[in-house]
Protein backbone atom coordinates (compact mmCIF):
# COMPACT_ATOMS: atom_id res chain seq x y z
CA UNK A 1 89.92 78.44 114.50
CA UNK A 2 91.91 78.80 117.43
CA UNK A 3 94.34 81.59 117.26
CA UNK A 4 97.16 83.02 119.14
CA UNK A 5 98.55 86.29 118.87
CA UNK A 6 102.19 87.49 119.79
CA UNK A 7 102.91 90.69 121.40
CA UNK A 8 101.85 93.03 124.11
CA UNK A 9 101.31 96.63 122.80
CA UNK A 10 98.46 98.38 121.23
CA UNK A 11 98.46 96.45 117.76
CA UNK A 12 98.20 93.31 119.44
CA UNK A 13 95.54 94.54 121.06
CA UNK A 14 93.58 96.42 117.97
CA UNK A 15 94.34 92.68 116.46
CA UNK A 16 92.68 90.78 119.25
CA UNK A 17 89.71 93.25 118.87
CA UNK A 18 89.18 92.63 114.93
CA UNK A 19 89.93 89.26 115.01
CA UNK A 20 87.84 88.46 117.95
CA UNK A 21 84.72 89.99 115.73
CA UNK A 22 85.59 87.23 113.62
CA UNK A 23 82.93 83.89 112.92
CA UNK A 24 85.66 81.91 112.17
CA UNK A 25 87.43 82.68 115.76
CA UNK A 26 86.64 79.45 118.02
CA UNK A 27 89.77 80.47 120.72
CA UNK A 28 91.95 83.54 121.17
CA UNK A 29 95.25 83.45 123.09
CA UNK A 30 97.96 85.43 123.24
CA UNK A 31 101.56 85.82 124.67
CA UNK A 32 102.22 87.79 126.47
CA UNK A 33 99.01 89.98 126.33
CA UNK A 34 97.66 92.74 128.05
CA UNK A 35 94.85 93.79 130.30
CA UNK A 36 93.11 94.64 127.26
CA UNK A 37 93.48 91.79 125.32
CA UNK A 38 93.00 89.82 128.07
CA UNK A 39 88.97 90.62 128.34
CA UNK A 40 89.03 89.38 124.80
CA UNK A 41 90.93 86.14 125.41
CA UNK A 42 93.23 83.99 127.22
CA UNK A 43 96.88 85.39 128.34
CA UNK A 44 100.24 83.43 128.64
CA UNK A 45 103.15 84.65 130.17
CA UNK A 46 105.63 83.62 127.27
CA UNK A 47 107.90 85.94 125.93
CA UNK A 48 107.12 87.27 122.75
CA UNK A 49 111.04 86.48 121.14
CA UNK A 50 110.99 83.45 122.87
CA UNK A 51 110.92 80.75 120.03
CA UNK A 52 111.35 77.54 122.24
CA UNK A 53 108.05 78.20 124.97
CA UNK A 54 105.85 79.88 122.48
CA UNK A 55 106.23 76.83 120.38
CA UNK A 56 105.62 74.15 123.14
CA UNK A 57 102.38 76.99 123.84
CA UNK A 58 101.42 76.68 120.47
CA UNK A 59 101.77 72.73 120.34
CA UNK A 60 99.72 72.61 123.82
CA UNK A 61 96.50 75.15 123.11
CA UNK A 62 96.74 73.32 119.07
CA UNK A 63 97.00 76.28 117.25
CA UNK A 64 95.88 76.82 113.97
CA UNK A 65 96.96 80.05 113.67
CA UNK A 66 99.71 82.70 115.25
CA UNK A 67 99.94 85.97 114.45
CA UNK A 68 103.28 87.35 115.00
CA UNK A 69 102.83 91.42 115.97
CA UNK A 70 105.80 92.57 117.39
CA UNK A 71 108.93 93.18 114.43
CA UNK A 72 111.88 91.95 116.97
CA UNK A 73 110.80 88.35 117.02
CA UNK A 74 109.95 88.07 113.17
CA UNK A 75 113.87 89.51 112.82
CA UNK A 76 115.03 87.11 115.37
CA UNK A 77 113.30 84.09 113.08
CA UNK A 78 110.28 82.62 115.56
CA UNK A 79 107.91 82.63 113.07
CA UNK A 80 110.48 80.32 110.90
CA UNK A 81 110.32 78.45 114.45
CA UNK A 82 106.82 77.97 114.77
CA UNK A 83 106.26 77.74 110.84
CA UNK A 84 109.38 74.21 110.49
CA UNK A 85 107.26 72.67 113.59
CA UNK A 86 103.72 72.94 111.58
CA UNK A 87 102.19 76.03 112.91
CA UNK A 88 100.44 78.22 110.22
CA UNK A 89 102.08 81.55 111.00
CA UNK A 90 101.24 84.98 109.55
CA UNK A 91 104.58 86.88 109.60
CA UNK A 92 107.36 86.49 107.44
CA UNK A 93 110.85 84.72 107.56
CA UNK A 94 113.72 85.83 109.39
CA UNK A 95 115.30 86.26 105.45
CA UNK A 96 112.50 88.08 104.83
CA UNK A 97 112.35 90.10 107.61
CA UNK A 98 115.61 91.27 106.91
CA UNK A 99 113.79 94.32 104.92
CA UNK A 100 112.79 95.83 108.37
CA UNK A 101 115.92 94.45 110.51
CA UNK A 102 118.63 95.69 107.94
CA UNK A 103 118.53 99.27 106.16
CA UNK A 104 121.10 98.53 104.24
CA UNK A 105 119.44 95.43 102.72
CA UNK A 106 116.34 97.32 102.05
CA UNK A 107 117.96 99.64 99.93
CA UNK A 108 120.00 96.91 97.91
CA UNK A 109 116.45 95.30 97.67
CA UNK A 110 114.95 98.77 96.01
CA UNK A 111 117.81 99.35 94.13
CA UNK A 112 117.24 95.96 92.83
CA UNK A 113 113.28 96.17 92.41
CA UNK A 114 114.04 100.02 90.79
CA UNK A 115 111.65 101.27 93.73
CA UNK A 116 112.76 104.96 93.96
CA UNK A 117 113.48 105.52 97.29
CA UNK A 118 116.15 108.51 99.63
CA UNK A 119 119.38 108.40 98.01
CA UNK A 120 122.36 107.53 100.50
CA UNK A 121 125.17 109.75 101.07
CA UNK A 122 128.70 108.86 101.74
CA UNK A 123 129.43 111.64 104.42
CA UNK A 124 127.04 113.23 107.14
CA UNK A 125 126.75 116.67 105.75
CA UNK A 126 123.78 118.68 106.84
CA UNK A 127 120.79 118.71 105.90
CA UNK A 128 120.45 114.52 105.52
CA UNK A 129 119.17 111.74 107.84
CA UNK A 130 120.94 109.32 110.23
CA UNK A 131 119.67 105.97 110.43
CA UNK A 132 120.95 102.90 112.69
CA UNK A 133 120.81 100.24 110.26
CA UNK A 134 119.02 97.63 112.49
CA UNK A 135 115.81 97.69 114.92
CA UNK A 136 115.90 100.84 116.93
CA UNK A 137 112.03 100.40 118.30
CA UNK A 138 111.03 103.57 115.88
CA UNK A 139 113.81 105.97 117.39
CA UNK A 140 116.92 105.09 115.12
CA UNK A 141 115.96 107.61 112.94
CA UNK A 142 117.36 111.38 113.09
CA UNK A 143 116.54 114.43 110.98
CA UNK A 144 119.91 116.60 110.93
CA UNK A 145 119.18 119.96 109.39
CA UNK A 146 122.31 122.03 111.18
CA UNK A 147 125.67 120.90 112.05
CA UNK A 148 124.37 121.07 116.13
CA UNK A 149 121.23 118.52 114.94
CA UNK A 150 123.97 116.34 113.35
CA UNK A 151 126.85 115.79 116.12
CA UNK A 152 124.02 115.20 118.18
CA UNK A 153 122.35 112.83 115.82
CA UNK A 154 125.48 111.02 115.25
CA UNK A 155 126.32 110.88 119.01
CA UNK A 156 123.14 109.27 119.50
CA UNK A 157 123.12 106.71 117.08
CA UNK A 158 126.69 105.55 117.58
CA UNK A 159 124.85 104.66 120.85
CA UNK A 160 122.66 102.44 118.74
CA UNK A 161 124.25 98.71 117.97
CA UNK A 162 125.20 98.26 114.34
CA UNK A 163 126.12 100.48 111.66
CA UNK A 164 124.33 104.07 110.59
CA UNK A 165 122.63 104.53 107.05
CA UNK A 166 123.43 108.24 105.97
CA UNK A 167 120.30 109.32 103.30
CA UNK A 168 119.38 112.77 101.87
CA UNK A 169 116.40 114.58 104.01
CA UNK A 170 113.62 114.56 101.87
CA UNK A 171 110.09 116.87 102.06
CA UNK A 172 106.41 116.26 101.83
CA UNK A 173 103.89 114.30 103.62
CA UNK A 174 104.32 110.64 105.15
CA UNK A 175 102.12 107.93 104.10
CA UNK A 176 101.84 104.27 105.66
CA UNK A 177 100.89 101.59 102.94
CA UNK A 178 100.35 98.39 104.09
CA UNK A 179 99.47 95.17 101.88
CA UNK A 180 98.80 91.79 102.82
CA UNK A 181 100.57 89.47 101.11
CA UNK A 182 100.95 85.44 100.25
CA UNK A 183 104.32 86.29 98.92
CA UNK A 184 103.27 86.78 95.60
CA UNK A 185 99.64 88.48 95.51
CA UNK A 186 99.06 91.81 97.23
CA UNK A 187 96.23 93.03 99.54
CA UNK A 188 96.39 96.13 100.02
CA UNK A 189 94.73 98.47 103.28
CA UNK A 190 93.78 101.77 103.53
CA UNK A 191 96.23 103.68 103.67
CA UNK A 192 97.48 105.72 107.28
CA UNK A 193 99.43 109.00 108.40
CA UNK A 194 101.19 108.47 111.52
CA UNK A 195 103.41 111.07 113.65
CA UNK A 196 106.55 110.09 114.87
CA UNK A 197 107.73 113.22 116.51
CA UNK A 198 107.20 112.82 120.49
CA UNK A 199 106.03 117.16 120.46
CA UNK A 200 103.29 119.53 118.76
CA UNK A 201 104.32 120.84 115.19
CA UNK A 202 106.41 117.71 114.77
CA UNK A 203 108.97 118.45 117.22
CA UNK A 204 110.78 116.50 119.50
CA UNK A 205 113.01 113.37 118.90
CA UNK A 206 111.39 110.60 117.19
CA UNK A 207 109.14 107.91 118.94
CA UNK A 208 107.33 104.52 118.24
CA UNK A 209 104.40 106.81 117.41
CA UNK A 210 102.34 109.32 118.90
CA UNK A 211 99.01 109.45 116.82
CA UNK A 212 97.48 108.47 113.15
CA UNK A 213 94.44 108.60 110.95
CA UNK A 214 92.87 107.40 108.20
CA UNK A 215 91.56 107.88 105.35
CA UNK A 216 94.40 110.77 104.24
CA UNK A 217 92.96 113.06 101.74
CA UNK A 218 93.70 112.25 97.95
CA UNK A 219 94.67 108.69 98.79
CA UNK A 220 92.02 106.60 97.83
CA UNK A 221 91.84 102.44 96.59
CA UNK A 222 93.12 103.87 93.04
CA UNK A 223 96.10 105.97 94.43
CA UNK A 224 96.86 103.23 96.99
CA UNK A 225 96.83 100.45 93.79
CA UNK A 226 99.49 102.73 92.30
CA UNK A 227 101.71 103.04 94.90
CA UNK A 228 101.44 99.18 95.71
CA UNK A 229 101.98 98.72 91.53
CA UNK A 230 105.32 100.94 92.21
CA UNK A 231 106.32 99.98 95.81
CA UNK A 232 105.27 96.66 97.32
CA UNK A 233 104.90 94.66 94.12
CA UNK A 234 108.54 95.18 92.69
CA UNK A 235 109.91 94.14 95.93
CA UNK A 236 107.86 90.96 96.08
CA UNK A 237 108.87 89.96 93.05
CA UNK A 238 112.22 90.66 93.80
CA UNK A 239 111.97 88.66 96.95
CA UNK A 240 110.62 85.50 95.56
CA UNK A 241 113.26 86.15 93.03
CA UNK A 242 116.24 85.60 96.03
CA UNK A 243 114.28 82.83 97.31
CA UNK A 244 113.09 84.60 100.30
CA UNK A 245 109.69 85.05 99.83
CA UNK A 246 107.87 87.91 101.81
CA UNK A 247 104.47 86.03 103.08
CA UNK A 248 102.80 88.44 106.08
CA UNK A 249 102.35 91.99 106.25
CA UNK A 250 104.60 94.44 104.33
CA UNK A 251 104.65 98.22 105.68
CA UNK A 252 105.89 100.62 103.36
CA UNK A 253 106.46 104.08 104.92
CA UNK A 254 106.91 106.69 102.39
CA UNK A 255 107.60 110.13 101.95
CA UNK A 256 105.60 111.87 98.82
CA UNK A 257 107.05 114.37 97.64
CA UNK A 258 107.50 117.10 94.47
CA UNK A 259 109.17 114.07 92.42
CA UNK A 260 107.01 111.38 93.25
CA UNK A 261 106.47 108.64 96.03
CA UNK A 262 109.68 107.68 97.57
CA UNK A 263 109.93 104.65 100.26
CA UNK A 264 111.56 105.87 103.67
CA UNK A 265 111.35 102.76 105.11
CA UNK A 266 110.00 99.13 105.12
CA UNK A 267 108.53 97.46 108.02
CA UNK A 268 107.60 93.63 108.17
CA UNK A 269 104.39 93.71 110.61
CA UNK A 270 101.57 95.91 110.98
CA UNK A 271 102.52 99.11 112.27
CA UNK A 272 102.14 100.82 115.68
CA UNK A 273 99.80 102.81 115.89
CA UNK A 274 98.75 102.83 112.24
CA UNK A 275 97.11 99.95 112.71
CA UNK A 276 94.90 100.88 115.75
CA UNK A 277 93.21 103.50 113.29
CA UNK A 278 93.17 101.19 110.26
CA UNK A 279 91.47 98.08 111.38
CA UNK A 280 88.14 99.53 112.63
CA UNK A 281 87.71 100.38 109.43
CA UNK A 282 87.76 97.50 107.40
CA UNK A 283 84.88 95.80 106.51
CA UNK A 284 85.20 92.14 105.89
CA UNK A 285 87.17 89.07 108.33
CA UNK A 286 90.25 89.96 108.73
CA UNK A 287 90.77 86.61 110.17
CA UNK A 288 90.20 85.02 107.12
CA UNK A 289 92.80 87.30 105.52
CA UNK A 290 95.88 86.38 107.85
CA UNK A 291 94.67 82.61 107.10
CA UNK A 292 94.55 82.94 103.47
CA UNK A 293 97.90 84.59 103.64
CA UNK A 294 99.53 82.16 106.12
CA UNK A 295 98.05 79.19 103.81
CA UNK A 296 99.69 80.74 101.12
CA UNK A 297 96.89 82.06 99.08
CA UNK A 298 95.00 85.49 99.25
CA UNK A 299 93.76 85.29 96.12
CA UNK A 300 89.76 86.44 96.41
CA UNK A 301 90.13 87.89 99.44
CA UNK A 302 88.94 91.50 100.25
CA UNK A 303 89.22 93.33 102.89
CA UNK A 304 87.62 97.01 101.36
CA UNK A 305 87.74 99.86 104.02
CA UNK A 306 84.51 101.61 104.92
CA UNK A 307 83.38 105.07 104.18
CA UNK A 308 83.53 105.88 107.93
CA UNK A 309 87.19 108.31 109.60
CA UNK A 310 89.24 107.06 112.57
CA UNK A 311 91.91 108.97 114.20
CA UNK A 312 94.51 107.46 117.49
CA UNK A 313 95.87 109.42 119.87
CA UNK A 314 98.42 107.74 121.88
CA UNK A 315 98.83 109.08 125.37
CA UNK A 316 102.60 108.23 126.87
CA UNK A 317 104.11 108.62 130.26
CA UNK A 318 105.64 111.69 130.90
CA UNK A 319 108.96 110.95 130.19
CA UNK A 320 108.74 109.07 126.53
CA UNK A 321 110.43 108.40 124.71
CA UNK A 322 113.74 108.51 126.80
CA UNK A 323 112.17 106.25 129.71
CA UNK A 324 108.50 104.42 130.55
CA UNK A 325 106.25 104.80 133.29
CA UNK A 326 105.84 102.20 135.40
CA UNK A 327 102.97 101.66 138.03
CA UNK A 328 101.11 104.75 138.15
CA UNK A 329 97.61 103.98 138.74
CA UNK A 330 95.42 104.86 135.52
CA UNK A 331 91.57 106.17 135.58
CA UNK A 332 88.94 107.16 133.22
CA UNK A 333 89.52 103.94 130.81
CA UNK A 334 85.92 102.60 131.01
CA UNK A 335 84.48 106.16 131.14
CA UNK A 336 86.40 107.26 127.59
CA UNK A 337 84.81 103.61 126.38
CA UNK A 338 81.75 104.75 127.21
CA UNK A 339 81.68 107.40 125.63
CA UNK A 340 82.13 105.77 122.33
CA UNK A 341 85.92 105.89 122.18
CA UNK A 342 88.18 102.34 121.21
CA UNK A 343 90.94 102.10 123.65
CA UNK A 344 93.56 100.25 123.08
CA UNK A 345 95.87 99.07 126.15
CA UNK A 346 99.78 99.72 124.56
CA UNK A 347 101.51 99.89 128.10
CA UNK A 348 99.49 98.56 130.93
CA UNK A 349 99.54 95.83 133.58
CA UNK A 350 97.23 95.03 136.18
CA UNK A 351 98.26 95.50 140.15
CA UNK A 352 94.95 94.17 142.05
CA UNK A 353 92.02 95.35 140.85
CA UNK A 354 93.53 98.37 139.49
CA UNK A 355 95.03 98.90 136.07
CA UNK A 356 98.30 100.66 135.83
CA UNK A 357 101.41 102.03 133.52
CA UNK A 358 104.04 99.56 132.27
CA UNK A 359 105.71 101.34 129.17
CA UNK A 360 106.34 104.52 127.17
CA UNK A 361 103.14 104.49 124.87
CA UNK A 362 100.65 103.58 127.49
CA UNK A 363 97.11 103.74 125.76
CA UNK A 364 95.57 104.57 122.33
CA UNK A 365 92.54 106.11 121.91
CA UNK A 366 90.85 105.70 118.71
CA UNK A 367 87.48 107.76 118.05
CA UNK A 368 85.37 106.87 114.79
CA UNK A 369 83.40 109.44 112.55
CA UNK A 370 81.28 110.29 109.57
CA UNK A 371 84.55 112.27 108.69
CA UNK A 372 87.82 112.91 110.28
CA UNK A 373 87.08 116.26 112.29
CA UNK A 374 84.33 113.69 113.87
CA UNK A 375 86.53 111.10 114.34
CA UNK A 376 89.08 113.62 115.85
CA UNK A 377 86.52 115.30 118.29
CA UNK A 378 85.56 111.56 119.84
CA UNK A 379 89.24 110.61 120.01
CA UNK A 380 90.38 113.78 122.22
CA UNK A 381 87.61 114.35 123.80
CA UNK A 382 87.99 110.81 125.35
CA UNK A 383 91.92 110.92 125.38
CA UNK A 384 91.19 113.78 128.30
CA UNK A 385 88.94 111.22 130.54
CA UNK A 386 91.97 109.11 130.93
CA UNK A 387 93.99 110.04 134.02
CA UNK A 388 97.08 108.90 135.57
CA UNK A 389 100.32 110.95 136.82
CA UNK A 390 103.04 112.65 134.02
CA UNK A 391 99.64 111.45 131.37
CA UNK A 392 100.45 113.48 127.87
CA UNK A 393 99.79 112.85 124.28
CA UNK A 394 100.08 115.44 121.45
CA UNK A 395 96.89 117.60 120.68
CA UNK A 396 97.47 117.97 116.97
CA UNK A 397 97.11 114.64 115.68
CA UNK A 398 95.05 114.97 112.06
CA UNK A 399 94.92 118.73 112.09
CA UNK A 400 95.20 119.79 108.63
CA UNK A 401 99.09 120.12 108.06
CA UNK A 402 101.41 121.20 105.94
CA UNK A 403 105.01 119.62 104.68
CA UNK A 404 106.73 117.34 106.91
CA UNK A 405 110.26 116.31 107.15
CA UNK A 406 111.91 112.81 107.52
């Protein structure tokens, strides 16, 4: 099967990695790429949003598959692109997609599907939540507790295009669900915890993602079956229902709290950097799992996590998530691979010989383990062999927590 992958950041790359372990895998391209993915397969300078040249790439390398990472294209419709012009494509429709690209059609979806989820609010009154109500690359989202928190969260999503989603702020721990889905069957993943806050202690504004693990304690296959049973599968159904079928990879972030699961968010790819700390640990071919789905079909398919820990730490440029980092040479990548780690390149390019910065979230580290304190241990201890100038990432990444706030 010859496969090409869209995207440039570190889930196209912990993609290219599982699918590459694949039997099935007889090519792997991917636009644009990185330096990582690109010791796994072949790179294209194409655009990832651009419909027209990663169709005629497509047409030209005969591709039987693309997998469509990144959430702005799927919003923007190139899978719909790819998919009218006989391309099997796992990602949904632009229709679809509209549960990640529009808040405010997410929630009329849920209220729908009766999938409990943050009530909205007419006014901003502290303490609540300001959302922009379209793609915001994972930093639309702020957490107004005071009045001061609020006229600054309101200042800086008026910045944002669109208009704002007002919810209540709700309490507990964050989970990331993910299923794979034909549209009508579900497939559900291990579940995730990711941290969004760019500081320690969850502080800081939010970011694409600074870290995540799995397994999270007290969320096993059962637990995750119930909260696809109350989540995912009601909105499916609902879906197909509107004629817009959701076939691809539906992300439901949610917020558990002391009334029960509610959804914060949906996303309509694999998430960043969930996924880096997900897929190592499923046993099975993936590959044959985005087929299946694509084709329409993922009934008999499992993909059944393994008893093993992972945890990511994502190591940014010094000034993320206001601004990247951009050619600052990086060292220590093949050392903290040696050592056992899986690095994933998220921001990187190549100048010469040498590999260098080229975004916010530059690299993720993922370390594997019998449990997650050894997971943990392998993940920093090879997140401190990587070098480069203004190099951070947060240090408490699956540290046994207490209640966090969306």
């Amino acid at each position: 099967m010859r496969v090409l992958i869209v995207g440039s950041g570190g889930r196209e790359h912990a993609l290219a990695w599982k699918l590459s372990r694949s039997s099935l895998l007889d090519e792997l391209h991917a636009a644009p790429g990185n330096p990582g993915i690109a010791e796994l397969g072949t790179c294209h300078p194409v655009r990832a949003d651009d419909g027209e040249d990663l169709l005629a790439l497509a047409q030209a390398l005969e591709i039987d598959l693309a997998v469509i990472g990144p959430e702005v294209p799927l919003v923007a419709g190139v899978a719909d692109e790819l998919r009218h012009a006989g391309i099997a494509v796992f990602g949904p429709t632009a229709a679809a997609a509209r549960l990640e690209g529009s808040k405010s059609f997410a929630k009329e979806v849920m209220t729908a599907a009766e999938v409990p989820t943050a009530a909205t609010k007419a006014i901003a009154r502290p303490p609540c939540v300001i959302k922009a109500d379209g793609l915001a690359g994972g930093k639309g989202v702020f957490v107004c507790r005071t009045q001061a928190e609020l006229d600054a969260g309101l200042r800086a999503a008026s910045a944002l295009p669109g208009p704002l989603v007002i919810e209540e702020l709700l309490e507990g721990e964050e989970l990331s669900v993910f299923v794979i889905t034909d549209g009508r069957e579900a497939l559900p993943l291990a579940a995730a915890r990711d941290y969004k806050r760019a500081g320690d202690g969850d502080t800081g504004p939010n970011t694409g993602g600074m870290g995540a693990f799995s397994p999270v304690a007290g969320i096993g296959p059962g637990e995750v079956d119930e909260l696809v049973d109350l989540v995912h599968r009601p909105v499916l159904a609902e879906l197909a229902r509107r004629r817009t079928p959701f076939a691809g990879l539906l992300y439901a972030g949610l917020m558990l709290t002391n009334d029960g699961p509610r959804v914060l968010e949906f996303n309509c790819r694999f998430g960043d950097p969930e996924t880096q700390a997900i897929l190592p640990r499923i046993d099975g071919d993936l590959l044959a799992a985005l087929a299946a789905a694509a084709e329409g079909d993922v009934r008999g398919v499992t993909l059944e996590a393994g008893a093993n820990a992972a945890v990511t730490v994502v190591v940014t440029g010094a000034g993320y998530p206001e601004h990247g980092d951009q050619g600052s040479a990086i060292d220590g990548v093949d050392e903290a691979e040696a050592s056992g780690a899986l690095v994933f390149h998220a921001g990187t390019a190549r100048r010469g010989e040498q590999l260098v910065t080229s975004g916010g979230r530059i690299l993720d580290v993922t370390g594997l383990g019998e449990d997650l304190e050894q997971a943990r241990a392998l993940a920093y201890d090879c997140a401190a062999k990587i070098s480069f100038a203004g190099a951070r990432y947060r240090t408490d990444i699956a540290l046994p927590e207490g209640s966090r706030v969306h």
